[in-house]
N, C-alpha and C. Protein backbone atom coordinates (compact mmCIF):
# COMPACT_ATOMS: atom_id res chain seq x y z
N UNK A 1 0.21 -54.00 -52.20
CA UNK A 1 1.33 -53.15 -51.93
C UNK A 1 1.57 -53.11 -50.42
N UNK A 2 2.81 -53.54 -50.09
CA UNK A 2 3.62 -53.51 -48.46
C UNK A 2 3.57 -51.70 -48.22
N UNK A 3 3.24 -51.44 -47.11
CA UNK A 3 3.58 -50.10 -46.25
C UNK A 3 4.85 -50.60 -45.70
N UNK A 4 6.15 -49.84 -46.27
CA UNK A 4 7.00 -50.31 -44.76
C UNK A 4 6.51 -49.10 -43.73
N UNK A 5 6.94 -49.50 -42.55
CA UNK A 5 7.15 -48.99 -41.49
C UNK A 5 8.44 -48.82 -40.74
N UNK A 6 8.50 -47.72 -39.92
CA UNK A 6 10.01 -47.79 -39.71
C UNK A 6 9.94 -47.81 -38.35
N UNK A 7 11.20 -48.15 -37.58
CA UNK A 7 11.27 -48.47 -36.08
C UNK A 7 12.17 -47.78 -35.43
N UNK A 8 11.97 -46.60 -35.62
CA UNK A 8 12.86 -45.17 -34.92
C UNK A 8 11.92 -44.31 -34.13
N UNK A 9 12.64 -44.41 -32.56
CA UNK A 9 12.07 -43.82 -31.72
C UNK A 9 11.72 -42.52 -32.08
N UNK A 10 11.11 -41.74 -31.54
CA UNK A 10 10.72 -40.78 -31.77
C UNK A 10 11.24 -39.57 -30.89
N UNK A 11 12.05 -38.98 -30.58
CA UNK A 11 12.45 -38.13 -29.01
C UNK A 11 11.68 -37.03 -28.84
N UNK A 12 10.41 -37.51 -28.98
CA UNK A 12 9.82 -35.98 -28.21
C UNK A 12 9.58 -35.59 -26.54
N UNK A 13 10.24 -36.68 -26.12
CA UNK A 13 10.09 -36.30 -24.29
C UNK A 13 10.99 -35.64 -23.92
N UNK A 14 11.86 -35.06 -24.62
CA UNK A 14 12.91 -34.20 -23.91
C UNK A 14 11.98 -32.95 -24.36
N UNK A 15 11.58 -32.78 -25.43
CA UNK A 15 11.05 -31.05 -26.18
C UNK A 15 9.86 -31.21 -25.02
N UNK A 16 8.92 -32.32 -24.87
CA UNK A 16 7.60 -32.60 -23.99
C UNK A 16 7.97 -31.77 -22.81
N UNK A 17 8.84 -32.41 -21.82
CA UNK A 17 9.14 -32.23 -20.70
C UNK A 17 9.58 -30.10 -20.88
N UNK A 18 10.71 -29.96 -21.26
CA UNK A 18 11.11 -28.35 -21.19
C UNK A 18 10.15 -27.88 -21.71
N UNK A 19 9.27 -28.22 -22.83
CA UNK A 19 7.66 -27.19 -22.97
C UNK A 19 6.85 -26.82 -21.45
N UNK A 20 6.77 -28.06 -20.89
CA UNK A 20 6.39 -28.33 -19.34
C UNK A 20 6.83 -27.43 -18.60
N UNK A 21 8.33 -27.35 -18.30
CA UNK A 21 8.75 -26.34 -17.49
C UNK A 21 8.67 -25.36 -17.60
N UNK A 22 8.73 -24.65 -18.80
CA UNK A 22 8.55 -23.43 -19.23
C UNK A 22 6.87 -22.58 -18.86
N UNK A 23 6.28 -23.48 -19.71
CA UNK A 23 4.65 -23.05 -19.82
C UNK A 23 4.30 -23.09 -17.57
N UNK A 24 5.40 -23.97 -16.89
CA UNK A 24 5.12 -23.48 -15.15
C UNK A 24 5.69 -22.25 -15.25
N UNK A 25 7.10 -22.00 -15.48
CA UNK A 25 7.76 -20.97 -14.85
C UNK A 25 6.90 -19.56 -15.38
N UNK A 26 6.30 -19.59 -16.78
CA UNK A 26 5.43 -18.20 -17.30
C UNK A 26 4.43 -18.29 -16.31
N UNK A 27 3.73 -19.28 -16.12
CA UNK A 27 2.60 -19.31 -14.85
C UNK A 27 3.15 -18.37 -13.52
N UNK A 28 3.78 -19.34 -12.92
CA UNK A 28 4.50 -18.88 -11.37
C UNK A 28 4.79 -17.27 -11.98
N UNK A 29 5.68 -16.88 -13.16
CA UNK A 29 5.90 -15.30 -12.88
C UNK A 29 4.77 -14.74 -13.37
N UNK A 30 4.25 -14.66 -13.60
CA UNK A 30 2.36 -14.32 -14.15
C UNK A 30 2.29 -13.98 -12.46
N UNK A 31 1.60 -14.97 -12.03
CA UNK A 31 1.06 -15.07 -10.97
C UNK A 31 1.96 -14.07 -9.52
N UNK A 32 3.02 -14.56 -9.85
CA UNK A 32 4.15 -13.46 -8.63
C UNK A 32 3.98 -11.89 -8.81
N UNK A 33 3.89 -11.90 -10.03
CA UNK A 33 3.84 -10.74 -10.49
C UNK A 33 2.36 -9.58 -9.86
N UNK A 34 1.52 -10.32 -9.76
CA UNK A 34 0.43 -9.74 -9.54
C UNK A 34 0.41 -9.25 -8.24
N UNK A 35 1.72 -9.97 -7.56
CA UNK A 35 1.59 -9.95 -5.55
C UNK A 35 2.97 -9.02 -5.50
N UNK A 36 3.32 -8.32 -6.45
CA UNK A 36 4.30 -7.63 -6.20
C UNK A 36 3.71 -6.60 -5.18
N UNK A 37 4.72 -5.90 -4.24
CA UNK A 37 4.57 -4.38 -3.31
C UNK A 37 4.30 -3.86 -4.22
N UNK A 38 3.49 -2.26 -4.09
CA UNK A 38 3.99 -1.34 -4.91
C UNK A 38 4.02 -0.19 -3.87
N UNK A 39 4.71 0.65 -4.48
CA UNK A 39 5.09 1.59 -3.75
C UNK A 39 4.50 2.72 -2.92
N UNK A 40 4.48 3.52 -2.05
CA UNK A 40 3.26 4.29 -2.00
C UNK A 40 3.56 4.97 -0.49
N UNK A 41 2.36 5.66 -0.52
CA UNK A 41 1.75 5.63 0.88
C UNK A 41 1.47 4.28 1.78
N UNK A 42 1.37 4.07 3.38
CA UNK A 42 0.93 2.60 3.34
C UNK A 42 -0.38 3.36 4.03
N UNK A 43 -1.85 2.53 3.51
CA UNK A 43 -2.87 2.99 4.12
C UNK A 43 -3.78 2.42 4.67
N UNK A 44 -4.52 2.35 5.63
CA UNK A 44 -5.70 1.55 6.39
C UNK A 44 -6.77 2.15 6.01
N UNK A 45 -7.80 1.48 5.34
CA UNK A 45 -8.65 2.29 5.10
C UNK A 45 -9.65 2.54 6.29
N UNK A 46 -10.54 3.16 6.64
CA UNK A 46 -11.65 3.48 7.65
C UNK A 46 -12.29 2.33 7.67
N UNK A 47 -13.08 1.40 8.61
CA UNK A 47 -13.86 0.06 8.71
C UNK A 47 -13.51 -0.91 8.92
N UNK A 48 -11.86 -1.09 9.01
CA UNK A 48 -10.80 -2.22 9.13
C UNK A 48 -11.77 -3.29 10.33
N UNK A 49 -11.51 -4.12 9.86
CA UNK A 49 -11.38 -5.46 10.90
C UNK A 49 -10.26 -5.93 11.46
N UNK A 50 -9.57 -5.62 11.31
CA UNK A 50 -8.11 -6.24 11.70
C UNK A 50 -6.93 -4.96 12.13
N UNK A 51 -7.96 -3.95 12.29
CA UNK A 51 -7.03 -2.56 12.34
C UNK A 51 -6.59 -3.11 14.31
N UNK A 52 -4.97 -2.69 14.11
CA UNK A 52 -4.17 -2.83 15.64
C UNK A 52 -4.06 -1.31 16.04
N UNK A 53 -3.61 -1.17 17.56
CA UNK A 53 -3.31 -0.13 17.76
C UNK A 53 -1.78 0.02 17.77
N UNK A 54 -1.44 1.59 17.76
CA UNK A 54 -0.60 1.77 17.06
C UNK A 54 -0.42 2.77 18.49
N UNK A 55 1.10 2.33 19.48
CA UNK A 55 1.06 3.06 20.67
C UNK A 55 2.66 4.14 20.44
N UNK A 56 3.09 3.94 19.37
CA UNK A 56 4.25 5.05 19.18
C UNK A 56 3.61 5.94 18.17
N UNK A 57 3.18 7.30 18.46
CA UNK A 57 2.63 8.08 17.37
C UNK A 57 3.34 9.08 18.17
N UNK A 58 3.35 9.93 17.65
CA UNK A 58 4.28 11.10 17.78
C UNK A 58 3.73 12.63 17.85
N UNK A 59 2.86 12.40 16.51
CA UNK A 59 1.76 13.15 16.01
C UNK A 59 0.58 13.05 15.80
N UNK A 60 -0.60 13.63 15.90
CA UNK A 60 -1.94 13.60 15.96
C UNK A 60 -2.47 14.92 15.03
N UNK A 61 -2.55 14.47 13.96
CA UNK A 61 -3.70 15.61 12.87
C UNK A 61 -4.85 14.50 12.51
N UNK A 62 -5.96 15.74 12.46
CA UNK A 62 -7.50 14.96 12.55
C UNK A 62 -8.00 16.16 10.99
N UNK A 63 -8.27 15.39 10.16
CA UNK A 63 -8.74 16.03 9.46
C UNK A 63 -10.43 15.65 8.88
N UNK A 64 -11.26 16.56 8.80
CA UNK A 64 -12.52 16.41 9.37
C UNK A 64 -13.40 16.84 8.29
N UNK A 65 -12.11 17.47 6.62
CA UNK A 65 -12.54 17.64 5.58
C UNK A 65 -12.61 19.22 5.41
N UNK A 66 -12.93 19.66 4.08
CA UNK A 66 -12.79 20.80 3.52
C UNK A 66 -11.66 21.02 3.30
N UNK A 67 -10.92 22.19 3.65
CA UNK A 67 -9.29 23.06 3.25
C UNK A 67 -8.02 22.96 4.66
N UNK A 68 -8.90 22.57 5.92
CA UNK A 68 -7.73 22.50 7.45
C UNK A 68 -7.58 21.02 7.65
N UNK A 69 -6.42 21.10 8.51
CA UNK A 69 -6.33 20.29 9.00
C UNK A 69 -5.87 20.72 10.49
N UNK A 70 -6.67 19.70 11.65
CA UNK A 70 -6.32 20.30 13.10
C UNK A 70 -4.79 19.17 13.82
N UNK A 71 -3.94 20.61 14.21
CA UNK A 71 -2.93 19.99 14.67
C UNK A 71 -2.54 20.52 15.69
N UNK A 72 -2.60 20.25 17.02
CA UNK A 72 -2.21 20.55 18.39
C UNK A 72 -3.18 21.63 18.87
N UNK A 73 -4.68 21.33 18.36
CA UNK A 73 -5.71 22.24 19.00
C UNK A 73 -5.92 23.46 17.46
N UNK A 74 -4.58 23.44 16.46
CA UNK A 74 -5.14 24.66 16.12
C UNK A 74 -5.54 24.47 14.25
N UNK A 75 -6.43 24.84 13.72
CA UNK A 75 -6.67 24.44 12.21
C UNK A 75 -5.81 24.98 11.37
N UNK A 76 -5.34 24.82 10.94
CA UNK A 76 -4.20 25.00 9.60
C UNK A 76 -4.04 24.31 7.86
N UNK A 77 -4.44 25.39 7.38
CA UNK A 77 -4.57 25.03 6.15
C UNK A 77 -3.79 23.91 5.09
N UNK A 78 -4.27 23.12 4.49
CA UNK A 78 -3.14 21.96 3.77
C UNK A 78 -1.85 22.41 3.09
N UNK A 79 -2.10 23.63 2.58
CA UNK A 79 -0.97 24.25 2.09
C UNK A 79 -0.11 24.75 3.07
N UNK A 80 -0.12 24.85 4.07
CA UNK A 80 0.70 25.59 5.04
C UNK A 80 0.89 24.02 6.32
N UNK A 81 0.72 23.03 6.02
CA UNK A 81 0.87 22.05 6.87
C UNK A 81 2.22 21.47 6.58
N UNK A 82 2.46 21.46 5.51
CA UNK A 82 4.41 21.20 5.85
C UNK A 82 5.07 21.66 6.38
N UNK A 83 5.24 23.03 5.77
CA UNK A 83 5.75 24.20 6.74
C UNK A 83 5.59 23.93 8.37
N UNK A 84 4.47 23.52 8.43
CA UNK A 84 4.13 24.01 10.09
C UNK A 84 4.80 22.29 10.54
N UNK A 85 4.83 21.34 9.98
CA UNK A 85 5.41 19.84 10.38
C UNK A 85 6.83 19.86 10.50
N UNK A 86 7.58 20.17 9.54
CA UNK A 86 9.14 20.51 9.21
C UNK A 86 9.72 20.74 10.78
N UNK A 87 9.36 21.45 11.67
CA UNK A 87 10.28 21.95 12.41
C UNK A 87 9.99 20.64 13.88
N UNK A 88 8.96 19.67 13.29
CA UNK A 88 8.20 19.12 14.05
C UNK A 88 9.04 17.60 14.12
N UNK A 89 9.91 17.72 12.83
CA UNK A 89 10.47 16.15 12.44
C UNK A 89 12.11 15.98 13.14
N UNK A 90 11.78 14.85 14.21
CA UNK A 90 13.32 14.76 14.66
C UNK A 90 13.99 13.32 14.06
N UNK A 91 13.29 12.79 13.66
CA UNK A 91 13.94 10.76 13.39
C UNK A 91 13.19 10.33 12.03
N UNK A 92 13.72 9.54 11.40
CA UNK A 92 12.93 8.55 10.38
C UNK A 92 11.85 7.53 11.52
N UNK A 93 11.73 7.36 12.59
CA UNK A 93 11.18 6.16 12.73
C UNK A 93 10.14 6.99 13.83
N UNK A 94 9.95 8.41 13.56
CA UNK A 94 8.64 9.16 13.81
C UNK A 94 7.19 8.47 13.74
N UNK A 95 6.55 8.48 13.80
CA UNK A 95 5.46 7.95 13.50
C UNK A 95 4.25 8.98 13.31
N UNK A 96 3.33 9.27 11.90
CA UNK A 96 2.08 10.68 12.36
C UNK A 96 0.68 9.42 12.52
N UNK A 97 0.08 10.19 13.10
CA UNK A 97 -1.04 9.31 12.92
C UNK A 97 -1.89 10.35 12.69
N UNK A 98 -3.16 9.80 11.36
CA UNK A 98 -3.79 10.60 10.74
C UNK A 98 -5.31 10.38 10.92
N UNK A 99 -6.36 11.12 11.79
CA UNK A 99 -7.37 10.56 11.41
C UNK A 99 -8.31 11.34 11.05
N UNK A 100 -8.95 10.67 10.05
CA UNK A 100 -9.84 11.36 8.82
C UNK A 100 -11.37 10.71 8.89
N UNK A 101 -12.14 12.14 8.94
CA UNK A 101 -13.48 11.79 8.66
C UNK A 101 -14.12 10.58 7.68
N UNK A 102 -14.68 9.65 7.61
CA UNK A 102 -14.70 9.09 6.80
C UNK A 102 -15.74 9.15 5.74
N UNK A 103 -16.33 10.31 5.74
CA UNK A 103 -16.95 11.17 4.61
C UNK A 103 -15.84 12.09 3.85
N UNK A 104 -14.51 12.43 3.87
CA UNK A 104 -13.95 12.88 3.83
C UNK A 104 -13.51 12.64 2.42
N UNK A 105 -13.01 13.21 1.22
CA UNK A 105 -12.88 13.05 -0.25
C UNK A 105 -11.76 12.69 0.03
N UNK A 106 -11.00 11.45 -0.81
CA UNK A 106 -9.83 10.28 -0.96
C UNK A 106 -8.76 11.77 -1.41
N UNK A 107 -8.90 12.12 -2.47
CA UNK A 107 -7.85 13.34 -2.96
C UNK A 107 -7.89 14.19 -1.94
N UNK A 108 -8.18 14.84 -1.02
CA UNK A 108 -7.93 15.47 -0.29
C UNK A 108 -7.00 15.02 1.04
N UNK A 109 -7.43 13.60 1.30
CA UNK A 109 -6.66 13.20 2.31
C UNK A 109 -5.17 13.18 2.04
N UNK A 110 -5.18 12.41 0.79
CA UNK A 110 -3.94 12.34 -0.05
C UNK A 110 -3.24 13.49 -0.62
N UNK A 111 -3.65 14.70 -0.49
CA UNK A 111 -3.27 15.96 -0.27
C UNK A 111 -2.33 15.64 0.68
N UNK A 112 -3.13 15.58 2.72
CA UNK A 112 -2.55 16.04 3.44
C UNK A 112 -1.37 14.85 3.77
N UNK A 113 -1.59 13.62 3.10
CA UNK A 113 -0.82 12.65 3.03
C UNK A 113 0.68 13.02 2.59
N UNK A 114 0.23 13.90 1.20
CA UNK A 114 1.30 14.26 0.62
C UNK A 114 2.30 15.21 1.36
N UNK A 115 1.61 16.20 2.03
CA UNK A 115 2.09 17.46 2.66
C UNK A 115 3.05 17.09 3.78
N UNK A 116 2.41 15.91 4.51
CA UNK A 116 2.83 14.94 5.93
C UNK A 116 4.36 14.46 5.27
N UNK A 117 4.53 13.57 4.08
CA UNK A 117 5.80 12.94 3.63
C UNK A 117 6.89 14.02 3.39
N UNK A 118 6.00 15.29 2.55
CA UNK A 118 6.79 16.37 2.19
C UNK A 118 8.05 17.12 3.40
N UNK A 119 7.05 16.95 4.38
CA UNK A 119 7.81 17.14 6.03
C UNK A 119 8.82 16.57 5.98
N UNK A 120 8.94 14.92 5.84
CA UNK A 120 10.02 14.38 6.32
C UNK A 120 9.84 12.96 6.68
N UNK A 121 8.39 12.62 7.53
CA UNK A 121 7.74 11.80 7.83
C UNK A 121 7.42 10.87 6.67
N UNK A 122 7.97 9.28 7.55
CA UNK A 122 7.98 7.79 6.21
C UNK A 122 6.45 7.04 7.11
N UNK A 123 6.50 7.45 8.27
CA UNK A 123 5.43 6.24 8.79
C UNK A 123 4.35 7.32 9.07
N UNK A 124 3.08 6.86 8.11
CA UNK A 124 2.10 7.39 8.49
C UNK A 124 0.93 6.43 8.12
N UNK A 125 0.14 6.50 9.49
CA UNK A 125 -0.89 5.72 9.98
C UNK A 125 -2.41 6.43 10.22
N UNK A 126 -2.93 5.66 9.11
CA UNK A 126 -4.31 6.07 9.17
C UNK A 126 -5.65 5.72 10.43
N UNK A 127 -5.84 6.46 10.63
CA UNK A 127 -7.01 5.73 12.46
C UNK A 127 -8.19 5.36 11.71
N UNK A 128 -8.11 4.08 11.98
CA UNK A 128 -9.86 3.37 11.68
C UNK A 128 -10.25 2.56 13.18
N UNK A 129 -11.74 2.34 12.93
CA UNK A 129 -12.04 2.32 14.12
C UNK A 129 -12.46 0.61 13.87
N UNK A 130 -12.18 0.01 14.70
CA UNK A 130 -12.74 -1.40 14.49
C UNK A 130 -14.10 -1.81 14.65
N UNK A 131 -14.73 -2.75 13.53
CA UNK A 131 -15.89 -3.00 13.20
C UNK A 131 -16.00 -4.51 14.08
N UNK A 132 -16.91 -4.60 14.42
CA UNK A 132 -17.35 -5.46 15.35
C UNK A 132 -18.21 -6.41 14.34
N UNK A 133 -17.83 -7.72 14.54
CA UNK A 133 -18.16 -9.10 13.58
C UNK A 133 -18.87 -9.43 14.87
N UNK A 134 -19.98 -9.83 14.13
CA UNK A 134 -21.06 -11.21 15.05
C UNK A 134 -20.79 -12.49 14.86
């Protein structure tokens, strides 16, 4: 018994090829996706290597932990630190600079983080001190 066989191309390089492109483009947005901004506070954490200085600051609060925060010599409580910033805010392109104990509890900073934006203030800069590489 003969097998015929038949002699018709087959077109799977067009479906081949757009499977191809596709299975990149899910890759590439996979991957983009992960490097998106997100929104926030922007923050330096304490220990930076690469921390710059920062010569337009405007403002100086040092917070050193517990319930104050010190601002122009005098301690003032987190709850009462907007209030006391508000009358303090003249421009968007203000600058506070914030520096925090670095024993200091993450939620608390982010308290006074919060209190600082609540003011008015968009640029706020955390003080880390640079670590010295051998």
């Amino acid at each position: 018994m003969k097998v015929q066989t038949s002699k018709k191309k087959i077109s799977t390089t067009v479906l081949i090829s757009m499977t191809d492109v596709i299975f990149l483009l899910l890759i590439f947005l996979l991957i983009a996706s992960n490097f998106s901004s997100q929104t926030g506070i922007p923050v330096k954490l304490p220990g930076s290597t690469s921390s710059s200085r920062q010569t337009h600051q405007v403002l100086n609060l040092v917070y050193a932990g517990g319930e104050t925060v010190n601002f122009n010599g005098n301690n003032i409580a987190i709850e009462q630190l907007q209030k006391i910033l508000k009358p303090e805010y003249k421009s968007r392109e203000q600058v506070v600079r914030l520096s925090a104990q670095k024993t200091a509890e993450l939620q608390n900073v982010i308290r006074v983080m919060d209190a600082i934006r609540g003011a008015g203030f968009e640029k706020i800069f955390v003080a880390t001190e640079t670590i010295r590489t051998k």
